[in-house]
C-alpha atoms as a PDB file:
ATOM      1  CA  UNK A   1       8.053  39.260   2.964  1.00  0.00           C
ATOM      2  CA  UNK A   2       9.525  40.176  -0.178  1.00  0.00           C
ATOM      3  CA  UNK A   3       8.196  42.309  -2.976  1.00  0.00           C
ATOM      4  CA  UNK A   4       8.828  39.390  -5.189  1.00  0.00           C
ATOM      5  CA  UNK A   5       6.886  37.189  -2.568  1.00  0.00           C
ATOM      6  CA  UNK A   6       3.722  39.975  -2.802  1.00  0.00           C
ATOM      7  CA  UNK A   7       3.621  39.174  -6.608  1.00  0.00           C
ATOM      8  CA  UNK A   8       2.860  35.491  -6.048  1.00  0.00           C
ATOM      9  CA  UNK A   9      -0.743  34.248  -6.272  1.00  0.00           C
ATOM     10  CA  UNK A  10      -3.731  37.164  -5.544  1.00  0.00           C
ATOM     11  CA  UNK A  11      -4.180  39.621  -2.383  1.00  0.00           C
ATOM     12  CA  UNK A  12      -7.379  40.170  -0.401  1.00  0.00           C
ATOM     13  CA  UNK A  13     -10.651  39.278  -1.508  1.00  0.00           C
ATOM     14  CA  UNK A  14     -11.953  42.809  -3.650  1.00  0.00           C
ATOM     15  CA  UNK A  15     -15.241  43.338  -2.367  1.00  0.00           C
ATOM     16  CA  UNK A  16     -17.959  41.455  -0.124  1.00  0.00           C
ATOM     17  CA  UNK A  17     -16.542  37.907   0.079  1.00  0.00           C
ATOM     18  CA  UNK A  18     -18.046  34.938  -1.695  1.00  0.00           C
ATOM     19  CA  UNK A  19     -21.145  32.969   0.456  1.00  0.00           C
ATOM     20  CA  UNK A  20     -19.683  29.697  -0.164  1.00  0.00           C
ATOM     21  CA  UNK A  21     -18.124  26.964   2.129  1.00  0.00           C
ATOM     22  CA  UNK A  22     -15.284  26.022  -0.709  1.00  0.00           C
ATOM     23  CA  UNK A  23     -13.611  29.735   0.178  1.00  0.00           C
ATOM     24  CA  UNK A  24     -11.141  30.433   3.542  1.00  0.00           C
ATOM     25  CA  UNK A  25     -12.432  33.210   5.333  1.00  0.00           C
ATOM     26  CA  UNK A  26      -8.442  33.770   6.290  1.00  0.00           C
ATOM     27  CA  UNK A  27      -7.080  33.292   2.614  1.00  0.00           C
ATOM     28  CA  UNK A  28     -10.221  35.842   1.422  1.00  0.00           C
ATOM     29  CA  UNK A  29      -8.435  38.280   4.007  1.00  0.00           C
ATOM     30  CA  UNK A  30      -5.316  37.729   3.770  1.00  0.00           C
ATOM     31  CA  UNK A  31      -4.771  37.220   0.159  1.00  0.00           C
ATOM     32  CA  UNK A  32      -3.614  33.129  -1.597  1.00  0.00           C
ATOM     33  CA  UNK A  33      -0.104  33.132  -2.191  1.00  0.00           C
ATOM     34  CA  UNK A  34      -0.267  29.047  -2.494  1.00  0.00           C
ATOM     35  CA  UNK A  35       1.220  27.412  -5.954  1.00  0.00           C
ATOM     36  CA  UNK A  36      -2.572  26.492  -7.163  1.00  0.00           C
ATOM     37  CA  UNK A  37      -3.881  26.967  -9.964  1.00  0.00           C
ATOM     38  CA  UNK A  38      -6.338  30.043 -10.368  1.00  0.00           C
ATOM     39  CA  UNK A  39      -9.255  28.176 -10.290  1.00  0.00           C
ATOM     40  CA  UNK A  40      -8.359  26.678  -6.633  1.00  0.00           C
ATOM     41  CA  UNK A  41      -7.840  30.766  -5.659  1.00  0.00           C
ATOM     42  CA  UNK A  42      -9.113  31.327  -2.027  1.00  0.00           C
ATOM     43  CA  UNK A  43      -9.768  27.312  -1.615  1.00  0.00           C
ATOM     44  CA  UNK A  44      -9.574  26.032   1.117  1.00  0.00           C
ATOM     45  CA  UNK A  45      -6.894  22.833   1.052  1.00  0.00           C
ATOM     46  CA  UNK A  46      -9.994  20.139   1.550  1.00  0.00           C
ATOM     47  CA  UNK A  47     -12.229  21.500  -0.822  1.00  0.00           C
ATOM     48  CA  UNK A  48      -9.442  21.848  -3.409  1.00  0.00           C
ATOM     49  CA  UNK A  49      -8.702  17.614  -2.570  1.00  0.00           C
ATOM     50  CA  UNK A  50     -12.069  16.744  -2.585  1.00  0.00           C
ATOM     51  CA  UNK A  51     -12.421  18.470  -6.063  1.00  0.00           C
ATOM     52  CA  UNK A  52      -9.246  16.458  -7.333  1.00  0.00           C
ATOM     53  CA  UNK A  53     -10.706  13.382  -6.428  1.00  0.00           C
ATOM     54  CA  UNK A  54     -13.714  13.940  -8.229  1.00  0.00           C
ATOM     55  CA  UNK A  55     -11.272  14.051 -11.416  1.00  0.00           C
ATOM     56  CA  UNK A  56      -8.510  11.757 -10.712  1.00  0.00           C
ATOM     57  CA  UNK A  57      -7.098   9.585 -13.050  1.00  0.00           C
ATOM     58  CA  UNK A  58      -6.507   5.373 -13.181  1.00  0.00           C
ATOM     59  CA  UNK A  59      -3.131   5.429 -12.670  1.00  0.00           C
ATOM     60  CA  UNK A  60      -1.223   4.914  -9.532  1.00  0.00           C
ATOM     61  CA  UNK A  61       2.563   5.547  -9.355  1.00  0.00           C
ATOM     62  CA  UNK A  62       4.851   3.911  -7.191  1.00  0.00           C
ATOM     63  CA  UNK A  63       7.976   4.606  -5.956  1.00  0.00           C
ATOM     64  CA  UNK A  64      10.704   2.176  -4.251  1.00  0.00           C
ATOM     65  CA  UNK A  65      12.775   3.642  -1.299  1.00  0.00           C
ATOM     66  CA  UNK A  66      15.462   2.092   0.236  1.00  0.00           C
ATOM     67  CA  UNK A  67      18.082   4.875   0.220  1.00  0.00           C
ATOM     68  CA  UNK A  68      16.184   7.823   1.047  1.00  0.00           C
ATOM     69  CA  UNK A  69      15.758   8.898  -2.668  1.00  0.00           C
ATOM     70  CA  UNK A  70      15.773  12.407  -3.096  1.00  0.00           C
ATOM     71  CA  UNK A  71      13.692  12.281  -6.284  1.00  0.00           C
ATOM     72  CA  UNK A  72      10.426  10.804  -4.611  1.00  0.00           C
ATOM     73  CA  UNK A  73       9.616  14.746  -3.916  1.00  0.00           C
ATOM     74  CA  UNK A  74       9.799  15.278  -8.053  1.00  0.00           C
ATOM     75  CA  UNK A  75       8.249  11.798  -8.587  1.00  0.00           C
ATOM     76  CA  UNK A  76       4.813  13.622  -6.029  1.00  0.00           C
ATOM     77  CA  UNK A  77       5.066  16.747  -7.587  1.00  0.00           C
ATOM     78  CA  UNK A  78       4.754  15.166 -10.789  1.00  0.00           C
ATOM     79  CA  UNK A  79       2.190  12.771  -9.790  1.00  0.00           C
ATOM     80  CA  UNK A  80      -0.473  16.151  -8.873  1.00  0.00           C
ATOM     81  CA  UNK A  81       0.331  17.833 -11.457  1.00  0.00           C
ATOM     82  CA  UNK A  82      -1.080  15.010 -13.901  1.00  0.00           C
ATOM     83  CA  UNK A  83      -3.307  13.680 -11.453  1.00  0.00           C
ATOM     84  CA  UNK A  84      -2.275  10.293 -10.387  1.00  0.00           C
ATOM     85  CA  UNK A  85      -5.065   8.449  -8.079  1.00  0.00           C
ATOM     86  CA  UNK A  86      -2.474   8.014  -5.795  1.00  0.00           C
ATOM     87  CA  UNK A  87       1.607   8.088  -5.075  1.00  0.00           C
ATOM     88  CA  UNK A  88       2.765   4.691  -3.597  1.00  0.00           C
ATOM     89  CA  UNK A  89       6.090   4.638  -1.207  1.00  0.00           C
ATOM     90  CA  UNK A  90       7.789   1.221  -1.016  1.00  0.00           C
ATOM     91  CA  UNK A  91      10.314   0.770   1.524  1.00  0.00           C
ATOM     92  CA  UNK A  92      11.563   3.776   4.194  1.00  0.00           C
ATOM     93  CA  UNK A  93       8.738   5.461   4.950  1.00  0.00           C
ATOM     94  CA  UNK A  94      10.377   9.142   5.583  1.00  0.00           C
ATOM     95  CA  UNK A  95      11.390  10.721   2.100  1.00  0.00           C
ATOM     96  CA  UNK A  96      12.118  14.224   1.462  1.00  0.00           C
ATOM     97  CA  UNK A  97       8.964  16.537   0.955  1.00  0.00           C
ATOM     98  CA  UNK A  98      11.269  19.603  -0.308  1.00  0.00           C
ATOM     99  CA  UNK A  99      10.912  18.872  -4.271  1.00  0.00           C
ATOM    100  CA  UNK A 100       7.130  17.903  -3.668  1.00  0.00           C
ATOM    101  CA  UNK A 101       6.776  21.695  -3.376  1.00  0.00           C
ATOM    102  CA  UNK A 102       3.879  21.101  -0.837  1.00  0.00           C
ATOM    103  CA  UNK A 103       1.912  19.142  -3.884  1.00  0.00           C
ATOM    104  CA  UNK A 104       1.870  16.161  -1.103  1.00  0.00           C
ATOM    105  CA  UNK A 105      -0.890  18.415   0.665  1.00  0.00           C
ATOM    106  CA  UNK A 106      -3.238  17.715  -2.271  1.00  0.00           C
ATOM    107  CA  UNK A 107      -2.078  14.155  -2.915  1.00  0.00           C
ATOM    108  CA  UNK A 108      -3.066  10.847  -1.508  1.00  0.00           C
ATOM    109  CA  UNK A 109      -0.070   9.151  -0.357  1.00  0.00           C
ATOM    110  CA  UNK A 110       0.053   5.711   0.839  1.00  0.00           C
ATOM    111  CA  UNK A 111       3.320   3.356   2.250  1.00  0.00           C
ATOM    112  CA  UNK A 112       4.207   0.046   2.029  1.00  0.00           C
ATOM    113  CA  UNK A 113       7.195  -1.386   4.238  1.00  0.00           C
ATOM    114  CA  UNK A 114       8.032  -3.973   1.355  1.00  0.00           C
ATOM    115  CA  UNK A 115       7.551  -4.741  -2.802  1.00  0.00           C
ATOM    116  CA  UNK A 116       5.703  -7.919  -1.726  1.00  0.00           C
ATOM    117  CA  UNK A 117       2.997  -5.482   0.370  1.00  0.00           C
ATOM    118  CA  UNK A 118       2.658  -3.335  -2.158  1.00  0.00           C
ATOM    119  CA  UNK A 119       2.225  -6.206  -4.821  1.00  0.00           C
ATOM    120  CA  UNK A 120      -0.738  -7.812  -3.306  1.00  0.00           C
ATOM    121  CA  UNK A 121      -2.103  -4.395  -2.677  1.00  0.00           C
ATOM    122  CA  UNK A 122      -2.112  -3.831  -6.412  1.00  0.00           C
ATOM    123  CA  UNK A 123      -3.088  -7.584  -6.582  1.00  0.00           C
ATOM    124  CA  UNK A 124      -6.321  -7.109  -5.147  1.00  0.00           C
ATOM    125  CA  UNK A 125      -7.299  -3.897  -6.511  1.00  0.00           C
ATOM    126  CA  UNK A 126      -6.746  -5.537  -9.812  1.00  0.00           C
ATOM    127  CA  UNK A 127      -3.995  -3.243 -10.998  1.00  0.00           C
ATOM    128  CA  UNK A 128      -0.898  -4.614 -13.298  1.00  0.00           C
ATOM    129  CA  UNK A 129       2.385  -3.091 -11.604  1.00  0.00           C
ATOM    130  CA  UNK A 130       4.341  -1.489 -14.908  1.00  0.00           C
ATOM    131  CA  UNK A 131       7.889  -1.041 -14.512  1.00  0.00           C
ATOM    132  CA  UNK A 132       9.810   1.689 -16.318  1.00  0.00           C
ATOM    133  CA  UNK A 133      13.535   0.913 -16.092  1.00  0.00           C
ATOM    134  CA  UNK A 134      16.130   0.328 -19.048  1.00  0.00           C
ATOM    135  CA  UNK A 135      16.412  -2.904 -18.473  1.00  0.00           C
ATOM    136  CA  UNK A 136      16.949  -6.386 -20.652  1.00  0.00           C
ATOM    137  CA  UNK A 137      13.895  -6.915 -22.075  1.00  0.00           C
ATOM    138  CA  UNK A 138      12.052  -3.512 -21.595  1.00  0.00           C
ATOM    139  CA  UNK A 139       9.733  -3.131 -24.206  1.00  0.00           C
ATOM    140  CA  UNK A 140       9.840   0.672 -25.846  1.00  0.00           C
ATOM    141  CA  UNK A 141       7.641   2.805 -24.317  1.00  0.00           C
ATOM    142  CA  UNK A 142       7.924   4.961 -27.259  1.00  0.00           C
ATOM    143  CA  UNK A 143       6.146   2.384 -29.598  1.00  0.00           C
ATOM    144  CA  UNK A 144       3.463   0.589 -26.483  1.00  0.00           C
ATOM    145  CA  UNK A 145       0.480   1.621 -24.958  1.00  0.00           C
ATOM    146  CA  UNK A 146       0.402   1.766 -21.180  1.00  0.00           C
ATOM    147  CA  UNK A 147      -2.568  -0.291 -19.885  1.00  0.00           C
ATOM    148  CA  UNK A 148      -5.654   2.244 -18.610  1.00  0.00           C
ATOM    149  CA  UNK A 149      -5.967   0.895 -15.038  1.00  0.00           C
ATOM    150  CA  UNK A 150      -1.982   0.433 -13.757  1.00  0.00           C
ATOM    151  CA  UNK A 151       0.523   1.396 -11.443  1.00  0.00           C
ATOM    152  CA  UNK A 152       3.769   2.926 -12.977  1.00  0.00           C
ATOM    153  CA  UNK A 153       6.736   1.310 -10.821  1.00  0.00           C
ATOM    154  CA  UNK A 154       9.697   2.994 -10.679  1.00  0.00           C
ATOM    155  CA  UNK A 155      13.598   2.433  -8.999  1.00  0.00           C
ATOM    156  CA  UNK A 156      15.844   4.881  -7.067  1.00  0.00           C
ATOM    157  CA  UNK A 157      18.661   6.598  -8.939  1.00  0.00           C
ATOM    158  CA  UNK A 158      21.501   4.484 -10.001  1.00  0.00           C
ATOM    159  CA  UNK A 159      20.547   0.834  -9.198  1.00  0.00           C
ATOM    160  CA  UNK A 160      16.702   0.950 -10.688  1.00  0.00           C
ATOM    161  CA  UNK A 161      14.466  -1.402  -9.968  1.00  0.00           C
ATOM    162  CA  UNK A 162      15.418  -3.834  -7.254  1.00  0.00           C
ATOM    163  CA  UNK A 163      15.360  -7.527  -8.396  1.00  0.00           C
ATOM    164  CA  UNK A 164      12.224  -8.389  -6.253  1.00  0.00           C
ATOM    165  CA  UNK A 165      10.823  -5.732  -8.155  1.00  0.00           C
ATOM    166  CA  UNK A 166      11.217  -6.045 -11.385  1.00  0.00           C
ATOM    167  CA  UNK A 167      10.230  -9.808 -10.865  1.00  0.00           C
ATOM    168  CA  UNK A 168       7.269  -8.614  -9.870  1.00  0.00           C
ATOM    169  CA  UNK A 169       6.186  -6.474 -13.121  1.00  0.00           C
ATOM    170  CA  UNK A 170       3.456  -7.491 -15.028  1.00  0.00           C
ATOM    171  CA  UNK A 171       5.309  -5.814 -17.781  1.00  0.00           C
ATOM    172  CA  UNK A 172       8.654  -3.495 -18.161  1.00  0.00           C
ATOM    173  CA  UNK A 173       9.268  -0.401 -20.475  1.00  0.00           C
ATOM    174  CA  UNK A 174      12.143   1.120 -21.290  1.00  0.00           C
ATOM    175  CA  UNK A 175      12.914   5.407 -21.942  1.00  0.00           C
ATOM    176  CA  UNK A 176      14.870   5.955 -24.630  1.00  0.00           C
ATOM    177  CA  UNK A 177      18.143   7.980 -24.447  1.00  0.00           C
ATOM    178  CA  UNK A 178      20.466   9.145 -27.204  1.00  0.00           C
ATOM    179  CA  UNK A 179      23.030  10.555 -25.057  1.00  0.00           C
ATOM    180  CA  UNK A 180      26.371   9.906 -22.489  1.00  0.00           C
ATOM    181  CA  UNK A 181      24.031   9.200 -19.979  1.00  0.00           C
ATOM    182  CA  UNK A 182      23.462   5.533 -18.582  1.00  0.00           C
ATOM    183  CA  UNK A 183      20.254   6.388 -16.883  1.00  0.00           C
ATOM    184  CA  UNK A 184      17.739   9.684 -15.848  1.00  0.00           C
ATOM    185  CA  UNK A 185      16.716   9.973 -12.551  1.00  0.00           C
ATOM    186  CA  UNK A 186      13.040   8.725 -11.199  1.00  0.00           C
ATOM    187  CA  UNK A 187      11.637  12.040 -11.407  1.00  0.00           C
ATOM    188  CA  UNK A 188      12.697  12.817 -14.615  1.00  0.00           C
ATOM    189  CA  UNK A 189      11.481   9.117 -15.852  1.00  0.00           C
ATOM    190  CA  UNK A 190       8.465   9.524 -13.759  1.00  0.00           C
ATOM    191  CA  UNK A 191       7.325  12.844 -15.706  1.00  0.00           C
ATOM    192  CA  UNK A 192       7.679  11.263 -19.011  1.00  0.00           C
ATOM    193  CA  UNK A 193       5.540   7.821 -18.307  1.00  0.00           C
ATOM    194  CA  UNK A 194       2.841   9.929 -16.639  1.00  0.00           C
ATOM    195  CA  UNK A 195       2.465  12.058 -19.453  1.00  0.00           C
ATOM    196  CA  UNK A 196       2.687   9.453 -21.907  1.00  0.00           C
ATOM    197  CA  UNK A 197      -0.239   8.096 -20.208  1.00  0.00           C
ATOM    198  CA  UNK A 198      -1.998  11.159 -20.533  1.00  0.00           C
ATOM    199  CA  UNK A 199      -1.740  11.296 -24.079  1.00  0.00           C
ATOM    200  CA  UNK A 200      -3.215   8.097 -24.246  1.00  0.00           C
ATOM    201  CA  UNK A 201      -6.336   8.382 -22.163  1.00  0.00           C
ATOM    202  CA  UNK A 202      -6.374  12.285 -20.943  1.00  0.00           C
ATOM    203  CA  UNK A 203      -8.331  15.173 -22.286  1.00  0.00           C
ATOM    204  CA  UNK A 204      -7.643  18.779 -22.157  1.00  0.00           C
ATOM    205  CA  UNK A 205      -7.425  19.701 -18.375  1.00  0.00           C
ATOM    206  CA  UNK A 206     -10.392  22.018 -16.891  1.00  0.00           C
ATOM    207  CA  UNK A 207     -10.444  25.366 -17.183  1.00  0.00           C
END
């Protein structure tokens, strides 16, 4: 290991270690060099989940992959990091885990083989599927409101949504973009919907 490695996260435990089931006895010993945030120091990985589920938010997001889009591991990363409910995969279930950063660990996860699966999944849990794609007809997102209780839908890099998808979407919003550019990738366009959500509805995260 690296010297830069040894500055990541906390060493060993100082002192007699904590009496309390939430701690590893090996990450007391051994030190937590994990990308958590302080308060999750020493954790171990089902306590930290079953504290993030006591806090998660309404909003699902959603993902389509049917080219093995690189950006679903941004799209996750983003997802725990604002505290999604839960990260849906439509399409190919194997998609790259190296830009999650190991976030998947504390994130709930789920597949669906097609849009029309994942549709009536939302369906019944009574959840409107929100598209975010530049697209005719997009409504700003800039100037709207996302709904509280919703799943964020978004398309792979260069085509978007599919067709089936966007006919699908109880509503579509647009990103707007003042450069060259004809489009941002998911993760990029995932990190900005999530967060405008959190403006909306979010308070200031726990200490």
């Amino acid at each position: 290991m690296t010297d830069d490695q040894l500055d990541v996260g906390v060493g060993p435990w100082p002192g007699d270690p904590p009496d309390d089931p939430r701690y590893d006895p090996e990450l007391l010993v051994a030190g937590d060099r994990r990308n958590v945030v302080d308060r999750y120091r020493y954790w171990r990985r089902e306590a930290v989940v079953a504290d993030l589920d006591r806090r998660r938010h309404e909003f699902h997001v959603a993902i389509e992959n049917w080219q093995h889009d690189f950006n679903i591991g941004t799209v996750v990363r983003n997802a725990n990091a604002f505290l999604a409910a839960e990260v849906h995969i439509v399409g190919r279930r194997r998609w790259n885990r190296r830009g999650a950063m190991v976030t998947d660990r504390y994130q709930h996860v789920r597949h669906h083989p097609t849009i029309e699966e994942f549709v009536a999944w939302a369906r019944d849990e009574s959840l409107p599927v929100v598209g975010i794609d530049n697209l005719p007809g997009s409504r700003p997102m800039e100037t709207a409101v996302l709904p509280r209780r919703c799943v964020l839908l978004f398309g792979q890099e260069g085509p978007g949504l599919s067709p089936v998808a966007r006919s699908a979407c109880d509503a579509l919003f647009s990103i707007a973009q003042y450069g060259s550019t004809r489009s941002i990738n998911a993760g990029v366009a995932s990190g900005i919907a999530m967060h405008a959500w959190i403006r909306s509805y979010a308070g200031p995260p726990p200490d």
